[in-house]
N, C-alpha and C. Protein backbone atom coordinates (compact mmCIF):
# COMPACT_ATOMS: atom_id res chain seq x y z
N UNK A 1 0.85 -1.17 0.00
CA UNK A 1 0.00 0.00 0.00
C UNK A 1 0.89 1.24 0.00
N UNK A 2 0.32 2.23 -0.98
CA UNK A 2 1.66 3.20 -0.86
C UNK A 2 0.56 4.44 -1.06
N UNK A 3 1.07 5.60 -0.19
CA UNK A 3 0.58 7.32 -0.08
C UNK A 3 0.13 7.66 -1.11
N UNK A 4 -1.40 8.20 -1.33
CA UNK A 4 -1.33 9.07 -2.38
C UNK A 4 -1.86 10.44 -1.26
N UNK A 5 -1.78 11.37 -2.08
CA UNK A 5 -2.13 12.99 -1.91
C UNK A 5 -2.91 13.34 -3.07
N UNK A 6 -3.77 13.57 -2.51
CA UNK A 6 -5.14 13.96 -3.17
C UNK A 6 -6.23 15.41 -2.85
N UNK A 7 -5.81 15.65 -3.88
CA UNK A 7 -6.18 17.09 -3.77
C UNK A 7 -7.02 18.16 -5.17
N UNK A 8 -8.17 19.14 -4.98
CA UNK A 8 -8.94 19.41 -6.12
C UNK A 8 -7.81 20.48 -7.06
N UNK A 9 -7.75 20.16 -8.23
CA UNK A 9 -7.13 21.34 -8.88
C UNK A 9 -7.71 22.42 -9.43
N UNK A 10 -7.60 23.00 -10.07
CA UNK A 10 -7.69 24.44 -11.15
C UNK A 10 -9.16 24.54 -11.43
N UNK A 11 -8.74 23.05 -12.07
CA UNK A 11 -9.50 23.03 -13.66
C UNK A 11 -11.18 22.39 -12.98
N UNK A 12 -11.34 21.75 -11.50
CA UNK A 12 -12.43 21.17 -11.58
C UNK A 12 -12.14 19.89 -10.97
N UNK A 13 -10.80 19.13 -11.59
CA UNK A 13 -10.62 18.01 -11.86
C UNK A 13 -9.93 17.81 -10.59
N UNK A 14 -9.70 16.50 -10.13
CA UNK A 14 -8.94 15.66 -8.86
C UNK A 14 -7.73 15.22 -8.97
N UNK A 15 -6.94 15.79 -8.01
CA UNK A 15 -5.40 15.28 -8.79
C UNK A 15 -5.27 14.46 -7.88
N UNK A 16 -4.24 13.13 -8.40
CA UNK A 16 -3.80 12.32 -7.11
C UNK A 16 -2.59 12.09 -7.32
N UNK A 17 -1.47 12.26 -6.32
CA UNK A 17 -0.22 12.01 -6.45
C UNK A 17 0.61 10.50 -5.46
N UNK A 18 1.21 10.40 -5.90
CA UNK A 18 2.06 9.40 -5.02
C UNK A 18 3.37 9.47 -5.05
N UNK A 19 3.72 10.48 -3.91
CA UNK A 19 4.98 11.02 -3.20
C UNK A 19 6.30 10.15 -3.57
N UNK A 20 6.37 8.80 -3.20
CA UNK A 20 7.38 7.54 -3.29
C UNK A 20 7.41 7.30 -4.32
N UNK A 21 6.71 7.68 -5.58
CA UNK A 21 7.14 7.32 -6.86
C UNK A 21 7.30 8.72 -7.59
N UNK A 22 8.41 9.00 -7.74
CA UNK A 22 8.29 10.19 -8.39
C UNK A 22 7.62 10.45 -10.25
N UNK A 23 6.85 11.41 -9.98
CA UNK A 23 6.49 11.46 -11.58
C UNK A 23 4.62 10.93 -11.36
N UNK A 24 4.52 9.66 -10.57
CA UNK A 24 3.60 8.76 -10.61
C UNK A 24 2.64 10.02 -9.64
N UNK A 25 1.38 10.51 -11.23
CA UNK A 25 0.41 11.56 -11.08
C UNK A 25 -0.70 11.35 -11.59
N UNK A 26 -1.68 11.51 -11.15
CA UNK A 26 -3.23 11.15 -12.18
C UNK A 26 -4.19 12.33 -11.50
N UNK A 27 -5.58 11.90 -12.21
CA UNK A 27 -6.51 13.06 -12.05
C UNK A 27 -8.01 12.20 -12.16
N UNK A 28 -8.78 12.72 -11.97
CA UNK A 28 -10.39 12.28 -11.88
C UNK A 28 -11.09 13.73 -11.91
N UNK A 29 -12.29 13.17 -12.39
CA UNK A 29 -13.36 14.11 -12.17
C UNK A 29 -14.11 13.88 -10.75
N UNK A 30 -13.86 12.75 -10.27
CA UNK A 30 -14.23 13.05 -8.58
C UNK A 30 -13.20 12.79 -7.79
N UNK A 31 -13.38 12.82 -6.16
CA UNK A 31 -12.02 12.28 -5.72
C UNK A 31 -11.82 10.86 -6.01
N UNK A 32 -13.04 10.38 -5.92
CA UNK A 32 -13.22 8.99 -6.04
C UNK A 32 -12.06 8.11 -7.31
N UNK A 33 -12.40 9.11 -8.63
CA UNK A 33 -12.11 8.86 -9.88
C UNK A 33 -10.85 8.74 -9.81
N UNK A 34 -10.27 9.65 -9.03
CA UNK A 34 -8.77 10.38 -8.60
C UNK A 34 -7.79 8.86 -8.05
N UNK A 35 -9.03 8.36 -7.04
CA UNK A 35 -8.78 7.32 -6.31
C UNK A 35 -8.30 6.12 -7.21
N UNK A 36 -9.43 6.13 -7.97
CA UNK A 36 -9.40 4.37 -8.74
C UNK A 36 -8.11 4.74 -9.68
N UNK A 37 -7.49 5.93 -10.66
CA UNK A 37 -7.00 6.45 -11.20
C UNK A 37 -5.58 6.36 -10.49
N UNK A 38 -5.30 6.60 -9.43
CA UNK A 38 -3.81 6.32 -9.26
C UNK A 38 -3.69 5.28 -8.80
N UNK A 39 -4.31 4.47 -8.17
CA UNK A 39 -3.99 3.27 -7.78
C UNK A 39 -3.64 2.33 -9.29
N UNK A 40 -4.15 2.64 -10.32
CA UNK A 40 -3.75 2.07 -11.68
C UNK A 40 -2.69 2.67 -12.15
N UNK A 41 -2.34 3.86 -11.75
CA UNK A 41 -1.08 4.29 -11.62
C UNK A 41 0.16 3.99 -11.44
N UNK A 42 -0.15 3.35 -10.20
CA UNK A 42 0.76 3.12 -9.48
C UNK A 42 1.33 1.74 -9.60
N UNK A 43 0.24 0.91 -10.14
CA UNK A 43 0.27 -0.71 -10.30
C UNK A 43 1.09 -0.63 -11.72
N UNK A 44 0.86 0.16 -12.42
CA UNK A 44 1.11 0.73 -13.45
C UNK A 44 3.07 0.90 -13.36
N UNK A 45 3.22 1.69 -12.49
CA UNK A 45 4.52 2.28 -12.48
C UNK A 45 5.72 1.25 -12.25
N UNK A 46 5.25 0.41 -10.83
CA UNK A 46 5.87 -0.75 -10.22
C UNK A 46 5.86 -2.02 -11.51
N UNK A 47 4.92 -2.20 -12.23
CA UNK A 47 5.20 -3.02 -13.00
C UNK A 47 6.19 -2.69 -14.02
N UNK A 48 6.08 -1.86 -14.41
CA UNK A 48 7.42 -1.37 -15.25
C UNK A 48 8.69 -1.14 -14.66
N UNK A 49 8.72 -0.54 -14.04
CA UNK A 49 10.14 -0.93 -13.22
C UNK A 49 10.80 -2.39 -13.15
N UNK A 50 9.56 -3.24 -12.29
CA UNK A 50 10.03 -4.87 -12.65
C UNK A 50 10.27 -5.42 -13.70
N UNK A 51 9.47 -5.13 -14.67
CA UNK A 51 9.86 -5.58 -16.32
C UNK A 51 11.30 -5.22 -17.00
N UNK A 52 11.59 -3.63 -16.17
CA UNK A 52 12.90 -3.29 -16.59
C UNK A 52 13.91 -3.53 -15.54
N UNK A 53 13.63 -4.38 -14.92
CA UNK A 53 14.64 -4.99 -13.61
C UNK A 53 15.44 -3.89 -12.94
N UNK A 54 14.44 -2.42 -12.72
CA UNK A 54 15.07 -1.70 -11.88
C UNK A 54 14.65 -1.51 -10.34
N UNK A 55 15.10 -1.08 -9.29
CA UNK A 55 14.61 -1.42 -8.05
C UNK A 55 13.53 -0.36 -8.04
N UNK A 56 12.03 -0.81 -6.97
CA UNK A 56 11.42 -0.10 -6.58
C UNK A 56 11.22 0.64 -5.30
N UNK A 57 10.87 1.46 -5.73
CA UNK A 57 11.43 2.84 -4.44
C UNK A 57 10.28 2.27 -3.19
N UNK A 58 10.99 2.29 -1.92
CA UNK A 58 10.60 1.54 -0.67
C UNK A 58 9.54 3.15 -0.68
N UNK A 59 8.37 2.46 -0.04
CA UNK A 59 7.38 3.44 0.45
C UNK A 59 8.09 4.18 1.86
N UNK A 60 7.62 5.29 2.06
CA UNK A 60 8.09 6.24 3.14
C UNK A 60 7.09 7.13 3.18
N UNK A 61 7.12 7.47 5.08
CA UNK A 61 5.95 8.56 5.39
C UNK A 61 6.63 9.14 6.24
């Protein structure tokens, strides 16, 4: 399980970030959206890293 930060932006839209992965950013039209949206993100990010046999960044709070 890893941090996101979630927060409304500008435009309307829901941003969600996850601190421990740098770069690893998404958005929703609700928070909710924001929610389901980085967590695919994030599953997203870690799998590529493994595919490219680089290490993944240890979660931290």
């Amino acid at each position: 399980m890893r941090e996101a930060v979630i927060y409304p932006g500008e435009d309307g839209y829901w941003i969600a970030e996850c601190p421990s992965l740098p770069g690893c950013i998404s958005q929703g039209t609700s928070r909710e959206d924001a929610i389901v949206n980085i967590r695919e993100a994030i599953q997203g990010y870690i799998s590529t890293l493994e595919q490219d046999e680089l290490a993944v960044p240890l979660e931290t709070f």
